[in-house]
Structure formats: structure tokens, C-alpha cells
PDB file of N, CA and C in Angstrom:
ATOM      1  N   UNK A   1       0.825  -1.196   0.000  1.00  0.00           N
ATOM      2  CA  UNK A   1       0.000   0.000   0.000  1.00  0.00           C
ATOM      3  C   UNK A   1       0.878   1.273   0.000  1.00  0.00           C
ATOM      4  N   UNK A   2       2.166   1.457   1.103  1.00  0.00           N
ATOM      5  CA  UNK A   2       2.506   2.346   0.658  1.00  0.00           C
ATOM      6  C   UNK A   2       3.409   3.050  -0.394  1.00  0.00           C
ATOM      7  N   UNK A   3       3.759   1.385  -1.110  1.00  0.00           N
ATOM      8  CA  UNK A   3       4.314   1.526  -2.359  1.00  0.00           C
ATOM      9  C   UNK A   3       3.551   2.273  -3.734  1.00  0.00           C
ATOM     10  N   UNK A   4       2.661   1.677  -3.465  1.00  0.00           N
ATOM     11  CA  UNK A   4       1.360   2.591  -4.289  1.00  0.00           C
ATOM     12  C   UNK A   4       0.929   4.189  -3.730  1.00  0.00           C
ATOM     13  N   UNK A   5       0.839   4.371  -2.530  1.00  0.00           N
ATOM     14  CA  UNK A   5       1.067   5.868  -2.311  1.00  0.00           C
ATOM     15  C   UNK A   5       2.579   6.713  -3.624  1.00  0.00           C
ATOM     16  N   UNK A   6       3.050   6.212  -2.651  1.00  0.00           N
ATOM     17  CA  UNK A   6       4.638   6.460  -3.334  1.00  0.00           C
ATOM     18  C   UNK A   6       4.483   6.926  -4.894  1.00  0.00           C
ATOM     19  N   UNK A   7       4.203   6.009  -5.329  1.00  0.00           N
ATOM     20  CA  UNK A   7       4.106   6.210  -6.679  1.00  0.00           C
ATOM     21  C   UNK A   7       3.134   6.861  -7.410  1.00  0.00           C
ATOM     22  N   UNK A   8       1.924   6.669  -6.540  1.00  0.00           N
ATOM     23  CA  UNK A   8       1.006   7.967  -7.083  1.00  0.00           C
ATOM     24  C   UNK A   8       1.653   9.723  -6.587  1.00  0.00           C
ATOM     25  N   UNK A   9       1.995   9.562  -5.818  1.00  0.00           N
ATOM     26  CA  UNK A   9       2.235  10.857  -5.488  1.00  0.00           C
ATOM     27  C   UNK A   9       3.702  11.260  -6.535  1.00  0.00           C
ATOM     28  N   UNK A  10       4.377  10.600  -7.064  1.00  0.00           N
ATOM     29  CA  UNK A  10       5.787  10.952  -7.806  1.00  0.00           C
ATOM     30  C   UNK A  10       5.310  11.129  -9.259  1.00  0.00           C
ATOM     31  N   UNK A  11       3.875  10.230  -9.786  1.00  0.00           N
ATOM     32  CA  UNK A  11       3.386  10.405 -10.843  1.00  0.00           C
ATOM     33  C   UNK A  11       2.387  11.506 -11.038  1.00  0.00           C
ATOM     34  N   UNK A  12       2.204  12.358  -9.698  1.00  0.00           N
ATOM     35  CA  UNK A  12       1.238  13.751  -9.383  1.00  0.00           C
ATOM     36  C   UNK A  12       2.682  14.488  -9.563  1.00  0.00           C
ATOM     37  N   UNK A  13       3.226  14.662  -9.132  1.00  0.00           N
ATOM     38  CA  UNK A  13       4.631  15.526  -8.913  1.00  0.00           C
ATOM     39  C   UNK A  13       5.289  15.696 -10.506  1.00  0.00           C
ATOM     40  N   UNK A  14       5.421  14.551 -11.103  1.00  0.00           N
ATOM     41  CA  UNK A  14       5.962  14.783 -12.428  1.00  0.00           C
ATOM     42  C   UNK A  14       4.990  15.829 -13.448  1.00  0.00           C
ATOM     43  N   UNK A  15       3.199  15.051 -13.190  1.00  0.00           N
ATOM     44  CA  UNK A  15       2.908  15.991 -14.138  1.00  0.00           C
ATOM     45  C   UNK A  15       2.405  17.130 -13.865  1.00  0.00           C
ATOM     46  N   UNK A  16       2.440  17.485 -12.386  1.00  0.00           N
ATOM     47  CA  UNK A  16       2.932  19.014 -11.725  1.00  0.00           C
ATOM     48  C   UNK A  16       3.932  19.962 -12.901  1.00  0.00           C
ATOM     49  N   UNK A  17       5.095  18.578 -12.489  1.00  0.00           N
ATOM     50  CA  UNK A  17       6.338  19.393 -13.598  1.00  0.00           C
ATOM     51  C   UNK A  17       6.427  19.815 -14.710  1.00  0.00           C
ATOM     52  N   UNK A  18       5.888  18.854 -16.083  1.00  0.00           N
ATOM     53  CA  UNK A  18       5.750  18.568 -17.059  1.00  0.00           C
ATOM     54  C   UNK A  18       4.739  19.984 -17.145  1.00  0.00           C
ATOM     55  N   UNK A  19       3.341  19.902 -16.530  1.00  0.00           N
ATOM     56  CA  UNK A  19       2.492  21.413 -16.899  1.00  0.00           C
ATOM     57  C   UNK A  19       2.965  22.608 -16.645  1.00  0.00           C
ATOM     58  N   UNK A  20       3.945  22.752 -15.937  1.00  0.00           N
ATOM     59  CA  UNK A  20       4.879  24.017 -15.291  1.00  0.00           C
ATOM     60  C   UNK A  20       5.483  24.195 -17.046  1.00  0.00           C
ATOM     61  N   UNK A  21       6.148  23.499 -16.991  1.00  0.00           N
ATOM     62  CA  UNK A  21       7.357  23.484 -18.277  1.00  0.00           C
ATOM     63  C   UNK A  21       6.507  23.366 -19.660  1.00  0.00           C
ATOM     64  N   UNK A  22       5.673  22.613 -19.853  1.00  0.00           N
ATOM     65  CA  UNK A  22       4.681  23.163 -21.082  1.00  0.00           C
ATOM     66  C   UNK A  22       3.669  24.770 -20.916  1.00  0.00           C
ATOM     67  N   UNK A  23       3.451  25.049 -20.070  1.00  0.00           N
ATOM     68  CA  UNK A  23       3.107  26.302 -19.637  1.00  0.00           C
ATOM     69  C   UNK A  23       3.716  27.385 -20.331  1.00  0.00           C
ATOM     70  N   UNK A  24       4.762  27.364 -19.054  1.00  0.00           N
ATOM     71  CA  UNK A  24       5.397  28.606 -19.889  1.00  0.00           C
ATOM     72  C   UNK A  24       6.137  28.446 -21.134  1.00  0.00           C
ATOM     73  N   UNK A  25       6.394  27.029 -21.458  1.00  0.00           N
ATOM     74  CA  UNK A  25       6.944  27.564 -22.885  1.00  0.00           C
ATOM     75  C   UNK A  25       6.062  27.684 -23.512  1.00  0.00           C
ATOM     76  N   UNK A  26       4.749  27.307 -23.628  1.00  0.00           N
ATOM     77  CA  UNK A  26       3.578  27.803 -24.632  1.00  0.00           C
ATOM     78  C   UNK A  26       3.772  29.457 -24.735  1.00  0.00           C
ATOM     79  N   UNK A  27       4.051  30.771 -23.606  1.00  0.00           N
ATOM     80  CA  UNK A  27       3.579  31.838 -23.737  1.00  0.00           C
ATOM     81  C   UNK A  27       4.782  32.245 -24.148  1.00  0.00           C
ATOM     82  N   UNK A  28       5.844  31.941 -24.267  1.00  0.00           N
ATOM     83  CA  UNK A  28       6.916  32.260 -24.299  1.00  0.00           C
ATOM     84  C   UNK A  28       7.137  33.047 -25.779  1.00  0.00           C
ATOM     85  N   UNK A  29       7.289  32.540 -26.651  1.00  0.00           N
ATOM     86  CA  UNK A  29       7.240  32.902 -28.434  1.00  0.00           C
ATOM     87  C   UNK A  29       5.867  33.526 -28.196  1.00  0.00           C
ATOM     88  N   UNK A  30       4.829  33.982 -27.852  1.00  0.00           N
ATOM     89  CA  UNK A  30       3.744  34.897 -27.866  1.00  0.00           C
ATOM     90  C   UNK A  30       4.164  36.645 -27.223  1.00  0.00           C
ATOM     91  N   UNK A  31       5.120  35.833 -26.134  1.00  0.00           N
ATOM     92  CA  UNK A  31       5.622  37.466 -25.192  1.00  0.00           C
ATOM     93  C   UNK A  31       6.718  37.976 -26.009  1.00  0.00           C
ATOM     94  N   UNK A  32       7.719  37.373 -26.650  1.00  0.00           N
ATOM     95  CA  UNK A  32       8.713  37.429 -27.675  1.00  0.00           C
ATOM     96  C   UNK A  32       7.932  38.499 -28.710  1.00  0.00           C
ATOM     97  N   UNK A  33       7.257  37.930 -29.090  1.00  0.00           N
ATOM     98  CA  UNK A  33       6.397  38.488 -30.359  1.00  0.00           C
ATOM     99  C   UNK A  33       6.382  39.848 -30.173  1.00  0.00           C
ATOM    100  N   UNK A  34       6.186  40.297 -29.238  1.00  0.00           N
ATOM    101  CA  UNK A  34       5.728  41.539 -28.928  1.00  0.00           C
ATOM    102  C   UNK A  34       7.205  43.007 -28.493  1.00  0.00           C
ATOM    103  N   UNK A  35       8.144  42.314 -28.304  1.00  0.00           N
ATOM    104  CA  UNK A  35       9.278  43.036 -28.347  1.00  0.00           C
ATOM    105  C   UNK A  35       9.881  44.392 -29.748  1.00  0.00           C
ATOM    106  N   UNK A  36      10.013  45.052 -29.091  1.00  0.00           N
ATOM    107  CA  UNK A  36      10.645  46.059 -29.739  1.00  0.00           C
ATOM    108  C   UNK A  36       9.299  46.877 -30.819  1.00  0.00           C
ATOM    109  N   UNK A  37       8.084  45.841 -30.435  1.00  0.00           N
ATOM    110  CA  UNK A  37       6.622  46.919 -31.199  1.00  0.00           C
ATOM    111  C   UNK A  37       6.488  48.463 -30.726  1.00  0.00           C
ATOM    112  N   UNK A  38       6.076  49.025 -31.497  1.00  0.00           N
ATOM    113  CA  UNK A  38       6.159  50.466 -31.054  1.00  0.00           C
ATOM    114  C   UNK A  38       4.515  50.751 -30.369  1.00  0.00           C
ATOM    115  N   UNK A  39       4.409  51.784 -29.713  1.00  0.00           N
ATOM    116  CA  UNK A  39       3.233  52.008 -28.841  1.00  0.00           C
ATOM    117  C   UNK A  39       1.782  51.642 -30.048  1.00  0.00           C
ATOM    118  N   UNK A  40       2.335  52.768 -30.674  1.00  0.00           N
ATOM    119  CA  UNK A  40       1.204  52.525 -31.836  1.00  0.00           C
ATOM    120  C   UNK A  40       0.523  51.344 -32.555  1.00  0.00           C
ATOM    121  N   UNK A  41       1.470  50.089 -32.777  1.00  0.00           N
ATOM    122  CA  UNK A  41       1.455  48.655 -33.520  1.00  0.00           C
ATOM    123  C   UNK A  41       0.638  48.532 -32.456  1.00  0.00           C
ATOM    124  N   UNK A  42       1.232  48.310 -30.937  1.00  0.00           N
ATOM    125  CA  UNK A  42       0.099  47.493 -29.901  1.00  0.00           C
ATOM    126  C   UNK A  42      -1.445  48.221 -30.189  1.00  0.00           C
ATOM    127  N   UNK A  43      -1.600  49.352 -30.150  1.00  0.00           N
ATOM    128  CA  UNK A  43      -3.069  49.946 -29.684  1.00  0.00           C
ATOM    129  C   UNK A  43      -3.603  49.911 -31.541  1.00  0.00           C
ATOM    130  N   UNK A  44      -2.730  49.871 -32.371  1.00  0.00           N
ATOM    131  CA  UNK A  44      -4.004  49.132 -33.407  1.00  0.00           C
ATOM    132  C   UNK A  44      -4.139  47.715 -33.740  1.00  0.00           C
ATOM    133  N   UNK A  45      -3.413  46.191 -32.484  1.00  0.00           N
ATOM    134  CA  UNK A  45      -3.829  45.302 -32.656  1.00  0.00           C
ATOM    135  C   UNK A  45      -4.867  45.208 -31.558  1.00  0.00           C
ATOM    136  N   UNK A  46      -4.307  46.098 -30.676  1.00  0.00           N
ATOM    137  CA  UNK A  46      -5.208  45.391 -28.966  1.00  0.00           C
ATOM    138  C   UNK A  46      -6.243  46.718 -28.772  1.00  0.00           C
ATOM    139  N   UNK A  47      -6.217  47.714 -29.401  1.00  0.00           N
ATOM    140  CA  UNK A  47      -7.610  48.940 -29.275  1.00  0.00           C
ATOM    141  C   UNK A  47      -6.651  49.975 -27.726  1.00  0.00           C
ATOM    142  N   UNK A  48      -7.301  50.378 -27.520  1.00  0.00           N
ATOM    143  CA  UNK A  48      -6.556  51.302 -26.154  1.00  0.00           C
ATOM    144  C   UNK A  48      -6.662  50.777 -25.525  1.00  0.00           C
ATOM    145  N   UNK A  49      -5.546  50.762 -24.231  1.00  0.00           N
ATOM    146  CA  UNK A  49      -5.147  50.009 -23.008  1.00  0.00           C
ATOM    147  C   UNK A  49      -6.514  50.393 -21.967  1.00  0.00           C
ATOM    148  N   UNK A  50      -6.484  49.247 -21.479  1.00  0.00           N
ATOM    149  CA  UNK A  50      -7.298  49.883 -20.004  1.00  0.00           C
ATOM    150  C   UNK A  50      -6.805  50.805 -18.974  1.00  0.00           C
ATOM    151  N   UNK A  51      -5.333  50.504 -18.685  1.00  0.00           N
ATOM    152  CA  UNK A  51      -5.227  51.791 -18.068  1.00  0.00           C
ATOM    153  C   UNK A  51      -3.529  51.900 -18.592  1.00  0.00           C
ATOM    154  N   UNK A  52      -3.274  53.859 -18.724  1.00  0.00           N
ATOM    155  CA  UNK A  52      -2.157  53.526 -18.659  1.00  0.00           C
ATOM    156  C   UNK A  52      -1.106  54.023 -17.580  1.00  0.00           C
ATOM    157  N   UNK A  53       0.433  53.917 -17.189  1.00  0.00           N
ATOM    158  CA  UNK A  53       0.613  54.790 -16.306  1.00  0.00           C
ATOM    159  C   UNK A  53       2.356  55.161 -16.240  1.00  0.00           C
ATOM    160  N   UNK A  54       3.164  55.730 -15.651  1.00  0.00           N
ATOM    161  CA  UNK A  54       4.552  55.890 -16.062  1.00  0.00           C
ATOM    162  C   UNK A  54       4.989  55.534 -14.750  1.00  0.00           C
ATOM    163  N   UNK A  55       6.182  54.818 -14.689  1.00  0.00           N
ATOM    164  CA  UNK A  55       7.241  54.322 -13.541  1.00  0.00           C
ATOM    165  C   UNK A  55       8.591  54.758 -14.265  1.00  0.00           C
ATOM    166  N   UNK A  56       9.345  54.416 -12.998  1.00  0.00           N
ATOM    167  CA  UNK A  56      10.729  54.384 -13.159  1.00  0.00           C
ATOM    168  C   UNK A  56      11.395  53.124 -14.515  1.00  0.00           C
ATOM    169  N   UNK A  57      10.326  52.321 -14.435  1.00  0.00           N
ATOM    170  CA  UNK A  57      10.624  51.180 -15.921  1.00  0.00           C
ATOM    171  C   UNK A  57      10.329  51.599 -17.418  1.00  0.00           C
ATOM    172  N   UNK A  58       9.545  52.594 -16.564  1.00  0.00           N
ATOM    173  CA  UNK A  58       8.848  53.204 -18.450  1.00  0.00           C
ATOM    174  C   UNK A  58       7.749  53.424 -18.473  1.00  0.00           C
ATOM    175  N   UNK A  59       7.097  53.550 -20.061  1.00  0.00           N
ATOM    176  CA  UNK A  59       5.493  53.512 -19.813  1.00  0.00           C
ATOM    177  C   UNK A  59       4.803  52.422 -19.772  1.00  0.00           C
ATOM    178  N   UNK A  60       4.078  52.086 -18.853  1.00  0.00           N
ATOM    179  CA  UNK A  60       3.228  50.666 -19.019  1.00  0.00           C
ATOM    180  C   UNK A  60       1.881  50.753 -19.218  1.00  0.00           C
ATOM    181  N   UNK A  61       1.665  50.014 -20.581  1.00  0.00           N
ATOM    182  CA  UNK A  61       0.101  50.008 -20.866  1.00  0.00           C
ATOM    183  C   UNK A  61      -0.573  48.621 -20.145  1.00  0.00           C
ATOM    184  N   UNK A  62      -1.392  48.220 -19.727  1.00  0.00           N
ATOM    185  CA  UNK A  62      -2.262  47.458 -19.471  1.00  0.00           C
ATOM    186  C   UNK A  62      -3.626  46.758 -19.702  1.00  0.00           C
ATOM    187  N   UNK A  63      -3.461  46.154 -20.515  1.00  0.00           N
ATOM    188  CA  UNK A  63      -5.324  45.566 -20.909  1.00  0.00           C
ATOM    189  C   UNK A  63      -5.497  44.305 -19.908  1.00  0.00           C
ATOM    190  N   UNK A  64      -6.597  44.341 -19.167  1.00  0.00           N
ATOM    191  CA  UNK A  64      -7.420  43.528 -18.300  1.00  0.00           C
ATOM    192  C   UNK A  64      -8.657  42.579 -19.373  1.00  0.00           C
ATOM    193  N   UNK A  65      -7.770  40.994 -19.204  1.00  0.00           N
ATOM    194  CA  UNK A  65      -9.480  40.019 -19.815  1.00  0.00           C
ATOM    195  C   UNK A  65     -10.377  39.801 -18.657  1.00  0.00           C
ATOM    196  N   UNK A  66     -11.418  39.742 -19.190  1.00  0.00           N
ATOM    197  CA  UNK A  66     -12.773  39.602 -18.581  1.00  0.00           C
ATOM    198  C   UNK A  66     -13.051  37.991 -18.904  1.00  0.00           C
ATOM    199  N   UNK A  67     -14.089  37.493 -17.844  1.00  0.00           N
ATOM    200  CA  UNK A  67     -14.794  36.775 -18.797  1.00  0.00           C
ATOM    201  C   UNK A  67     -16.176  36.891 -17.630  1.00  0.00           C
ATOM    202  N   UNK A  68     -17.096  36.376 -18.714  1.00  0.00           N
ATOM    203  CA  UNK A  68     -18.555  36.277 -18.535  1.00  0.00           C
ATOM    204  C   UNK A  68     -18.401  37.677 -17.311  1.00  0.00           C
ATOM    205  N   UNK A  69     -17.878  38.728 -18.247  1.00  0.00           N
ATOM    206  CA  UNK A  69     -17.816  40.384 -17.899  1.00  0.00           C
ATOM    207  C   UNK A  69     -17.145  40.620 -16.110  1.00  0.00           C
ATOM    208  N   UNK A  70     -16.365  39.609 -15.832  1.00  0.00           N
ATOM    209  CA  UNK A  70     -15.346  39.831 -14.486  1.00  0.00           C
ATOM    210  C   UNK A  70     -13.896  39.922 -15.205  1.00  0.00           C
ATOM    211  N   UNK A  71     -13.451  41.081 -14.299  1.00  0.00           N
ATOM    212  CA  UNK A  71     -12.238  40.998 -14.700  1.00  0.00           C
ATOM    213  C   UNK A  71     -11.457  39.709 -13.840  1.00  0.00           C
ATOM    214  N   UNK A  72     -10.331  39.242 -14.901  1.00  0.00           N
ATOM    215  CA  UNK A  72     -10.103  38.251 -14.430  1.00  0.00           C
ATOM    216  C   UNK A  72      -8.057  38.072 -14.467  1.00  0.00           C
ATOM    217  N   UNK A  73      -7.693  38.769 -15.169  1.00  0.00           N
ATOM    218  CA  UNK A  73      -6.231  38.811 -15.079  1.00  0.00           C
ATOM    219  C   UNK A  73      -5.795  39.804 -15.830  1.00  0.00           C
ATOM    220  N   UNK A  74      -4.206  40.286 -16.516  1.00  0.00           N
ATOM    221  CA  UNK A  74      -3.773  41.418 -17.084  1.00  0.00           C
ATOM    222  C   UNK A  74      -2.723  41.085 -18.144  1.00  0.00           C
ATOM    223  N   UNK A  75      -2.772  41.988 -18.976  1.00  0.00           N
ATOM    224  CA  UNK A  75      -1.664  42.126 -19.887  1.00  0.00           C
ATOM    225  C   UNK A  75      -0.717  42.952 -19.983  1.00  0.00           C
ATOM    226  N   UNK A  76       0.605  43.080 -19.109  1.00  0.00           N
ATOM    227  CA  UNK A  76       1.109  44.589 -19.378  1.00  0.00           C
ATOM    228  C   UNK A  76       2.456  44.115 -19.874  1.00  0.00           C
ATOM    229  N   UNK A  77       2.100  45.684 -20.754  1.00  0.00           N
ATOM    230  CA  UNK A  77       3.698  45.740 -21.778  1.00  0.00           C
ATOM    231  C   UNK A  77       4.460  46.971 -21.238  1.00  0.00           C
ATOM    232  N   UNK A  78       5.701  47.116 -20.500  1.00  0.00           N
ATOM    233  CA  UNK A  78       6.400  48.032 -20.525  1.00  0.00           C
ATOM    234  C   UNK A  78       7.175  48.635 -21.753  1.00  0.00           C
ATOM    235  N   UNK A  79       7.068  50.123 -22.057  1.00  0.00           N
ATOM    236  CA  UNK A  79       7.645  50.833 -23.234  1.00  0.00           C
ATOM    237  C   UNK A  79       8.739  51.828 -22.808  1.00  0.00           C
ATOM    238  N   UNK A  80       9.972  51.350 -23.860  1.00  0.00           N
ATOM    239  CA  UNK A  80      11.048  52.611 -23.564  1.00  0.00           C
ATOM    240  C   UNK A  80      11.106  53.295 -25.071  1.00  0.00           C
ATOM    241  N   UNK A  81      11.359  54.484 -24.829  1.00  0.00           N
ATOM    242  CA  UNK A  81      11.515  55.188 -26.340  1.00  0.00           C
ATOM    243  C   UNK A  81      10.587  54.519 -27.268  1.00  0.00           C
ATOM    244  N   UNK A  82       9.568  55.045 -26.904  1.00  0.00           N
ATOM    245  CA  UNK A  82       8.618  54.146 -27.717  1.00  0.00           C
ATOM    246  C   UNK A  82       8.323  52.586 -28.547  1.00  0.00           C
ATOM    247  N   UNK A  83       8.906  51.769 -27.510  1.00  0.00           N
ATOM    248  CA  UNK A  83       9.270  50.330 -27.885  1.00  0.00           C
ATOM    249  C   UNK A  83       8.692  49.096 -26.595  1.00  0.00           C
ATOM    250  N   UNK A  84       8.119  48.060 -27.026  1.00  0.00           N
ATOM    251  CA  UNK A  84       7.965  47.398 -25.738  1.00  0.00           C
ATOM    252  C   UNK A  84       9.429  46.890 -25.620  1.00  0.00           C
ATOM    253  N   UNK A  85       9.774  46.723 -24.562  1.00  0.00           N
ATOM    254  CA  UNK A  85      10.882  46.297 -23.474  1.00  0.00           C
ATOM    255  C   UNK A  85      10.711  44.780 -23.298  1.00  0.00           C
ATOM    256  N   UNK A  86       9.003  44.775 -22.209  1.00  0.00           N
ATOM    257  CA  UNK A  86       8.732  43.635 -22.055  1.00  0.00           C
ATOM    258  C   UNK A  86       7.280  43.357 -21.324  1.00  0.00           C
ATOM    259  N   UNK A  87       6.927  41.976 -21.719  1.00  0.00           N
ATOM    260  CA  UNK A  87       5.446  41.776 -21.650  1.00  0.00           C
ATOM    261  C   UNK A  87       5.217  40.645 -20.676  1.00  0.00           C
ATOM    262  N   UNK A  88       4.125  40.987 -19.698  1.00  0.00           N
ATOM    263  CA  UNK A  88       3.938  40.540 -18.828  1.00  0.00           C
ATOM    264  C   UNK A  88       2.978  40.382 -18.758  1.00  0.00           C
ATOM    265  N   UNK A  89       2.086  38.793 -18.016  1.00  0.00           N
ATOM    266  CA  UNK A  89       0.622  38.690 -17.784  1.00  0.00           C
ATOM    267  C   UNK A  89       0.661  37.958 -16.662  1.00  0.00           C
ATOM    268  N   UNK A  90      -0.151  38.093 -16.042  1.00  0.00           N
ATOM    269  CA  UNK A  90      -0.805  37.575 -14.724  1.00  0.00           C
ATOM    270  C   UNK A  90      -1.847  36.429 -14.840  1.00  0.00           C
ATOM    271  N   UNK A  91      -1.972  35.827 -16.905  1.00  0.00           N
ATOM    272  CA  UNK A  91      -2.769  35.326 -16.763  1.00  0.00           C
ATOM    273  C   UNK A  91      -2.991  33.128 -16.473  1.00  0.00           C
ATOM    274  N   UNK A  92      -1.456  33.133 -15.222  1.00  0.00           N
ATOM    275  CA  UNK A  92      -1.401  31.718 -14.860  1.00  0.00           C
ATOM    276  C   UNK A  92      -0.605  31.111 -15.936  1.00  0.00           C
ATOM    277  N   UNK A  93      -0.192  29.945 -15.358  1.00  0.00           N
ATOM    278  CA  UNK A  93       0.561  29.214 -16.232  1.00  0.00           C
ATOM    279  C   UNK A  93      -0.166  29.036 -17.779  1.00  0.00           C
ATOM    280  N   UNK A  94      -1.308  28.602 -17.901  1.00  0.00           N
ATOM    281  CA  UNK A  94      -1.903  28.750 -19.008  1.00  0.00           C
ATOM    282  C   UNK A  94      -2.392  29.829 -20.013  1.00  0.00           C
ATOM    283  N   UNK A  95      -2.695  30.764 -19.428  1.00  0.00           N
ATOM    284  CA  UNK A  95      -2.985  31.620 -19.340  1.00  0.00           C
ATOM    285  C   UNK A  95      -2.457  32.357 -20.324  1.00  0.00           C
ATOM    286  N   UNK A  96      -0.695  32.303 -20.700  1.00  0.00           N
ATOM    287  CA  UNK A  96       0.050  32.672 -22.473  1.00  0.00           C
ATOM    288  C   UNK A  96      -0.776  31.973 -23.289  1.00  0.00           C
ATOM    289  N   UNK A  97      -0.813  30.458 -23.089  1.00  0.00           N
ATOM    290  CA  UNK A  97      -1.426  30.137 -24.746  1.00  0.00           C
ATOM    291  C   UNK A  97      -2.770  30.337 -25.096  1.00  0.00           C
ATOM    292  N   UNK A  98      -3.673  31.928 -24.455  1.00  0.00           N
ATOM    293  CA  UNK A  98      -4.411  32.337 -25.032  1.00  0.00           C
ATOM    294  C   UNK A  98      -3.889  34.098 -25.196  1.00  0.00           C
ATOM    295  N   UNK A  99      -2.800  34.337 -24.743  1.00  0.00           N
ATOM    296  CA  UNK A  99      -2.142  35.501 -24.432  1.00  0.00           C
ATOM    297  C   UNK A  99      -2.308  36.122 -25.948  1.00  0.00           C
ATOM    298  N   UNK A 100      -2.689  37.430 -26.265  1.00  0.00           N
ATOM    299  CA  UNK A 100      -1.922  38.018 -27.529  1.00  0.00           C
ATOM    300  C   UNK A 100      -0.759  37.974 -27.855  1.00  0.00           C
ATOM    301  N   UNK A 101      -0.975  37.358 -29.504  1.00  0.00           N
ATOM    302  CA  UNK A 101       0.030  37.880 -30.067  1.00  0.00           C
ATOM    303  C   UNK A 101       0.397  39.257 -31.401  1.00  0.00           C
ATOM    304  N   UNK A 102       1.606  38.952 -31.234  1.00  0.00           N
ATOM    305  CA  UNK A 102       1.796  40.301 -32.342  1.00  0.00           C
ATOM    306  C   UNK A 102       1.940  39.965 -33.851  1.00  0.00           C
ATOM    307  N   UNK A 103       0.961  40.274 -34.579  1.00  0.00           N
ATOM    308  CA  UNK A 103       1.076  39.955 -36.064  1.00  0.00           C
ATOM    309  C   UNK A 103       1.571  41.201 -36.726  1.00  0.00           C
ATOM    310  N   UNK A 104       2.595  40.692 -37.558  1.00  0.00           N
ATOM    311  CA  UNK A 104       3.215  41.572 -38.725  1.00  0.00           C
ATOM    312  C   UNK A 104       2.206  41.977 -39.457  1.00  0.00           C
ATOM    313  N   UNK A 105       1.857  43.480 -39.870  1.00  0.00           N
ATOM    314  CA  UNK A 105       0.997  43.961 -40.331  1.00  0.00           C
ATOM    315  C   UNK A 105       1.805  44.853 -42.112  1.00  0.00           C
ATOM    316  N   UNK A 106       3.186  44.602 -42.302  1.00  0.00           N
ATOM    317  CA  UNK A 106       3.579  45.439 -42.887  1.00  0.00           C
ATOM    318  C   UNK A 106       4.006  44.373 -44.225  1.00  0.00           C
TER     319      UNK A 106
END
């Protein structure tokens, strides 16, 4: 019996691991995507930010998803000299592989 514990719990633990590590590499080439876009490219793929605001990192725009109309997590891109830097979401390990991406428009 507690050989069978054992092993259920190491076969919970692995695919703990395995979803960690498919996770984020799913969002990974989506947050990439979005590097070095200029303010403008983002707000005519994603419409105007929900909010925006300035730090010591730069300017950061922010769009908030909803669903069934709750907000529910965030998208923020920090901008230097008019460029994203870098993109960040709050929206969980899964949460990139529905993340925006940036399509070449040119």
C-alpha cells in the first residue's frame, strides 16, 4: 500500500512538472512576439489600453481580460523610447497560450 502511495504521489509531482514546463513555454514565443513593437502597432492590434501609467521602468500600458464580464487577469507591456521592453501577464501558467500575439501587419 505504501508503495502505491509512493508512486502515485511521484506520478502527481511529475505531471505538476511537465504542466509548469509546457506552460510557460507555450507563452513564451507569444511574449517574444511583442518586443521592440512600437506604442502605436500594440493599440491598433489590442484597441486602447485599459489603463495607462509611467514608472521608473517606463510607460506601461495594461489591458485587463474579462470573462462572462469579471475581470479576471492582465496584460502589461512596458515601453522605452517608444518600444515594448517587455510583456507581462498575470494570466497563470496557461494563461500565455491564449495571451496576444503580435502579427506583422507590414
Amino acid at each position: 500500500m505504501a508503495v502505491m502511495k509512493m508512486i502515485n504521489l511521484k506520478t502527481v509531482i511529475l505531471w505538476i512538472a511537465i504542466s509548469v514546463l509546457v506552460g510557460c513555454s507555450g507563452s513564451r514565443p507569444k511574449m517574444e512576439s511583442w518586443l521592440g513593437v512600437s506604442q502605436n502597432q500594440i493599440i491598433d492590434q489590442l484597441g486602447d489600453p485599459d489603463r495607462s501609467l509611467n514608472d521608473q521602468s517606463g510607460r506601461i500600458l495594461i489591458w485587463i481580460r474579462y470573462v462572462d464580464g469579471m475581470p479576471t487577469c492582465q496584460d502589461r507591456f512596458t515601453l522605452k523610447q517608444d518600444k515594448v521592453v517587455t510583456y507581462f501577464s498575470d494570466c497563470g501558467i496557461w494563461g500565455g497560450f491564449n495571451g496576444p500575439v503580435y502579427v506583422k501587419t507590414e
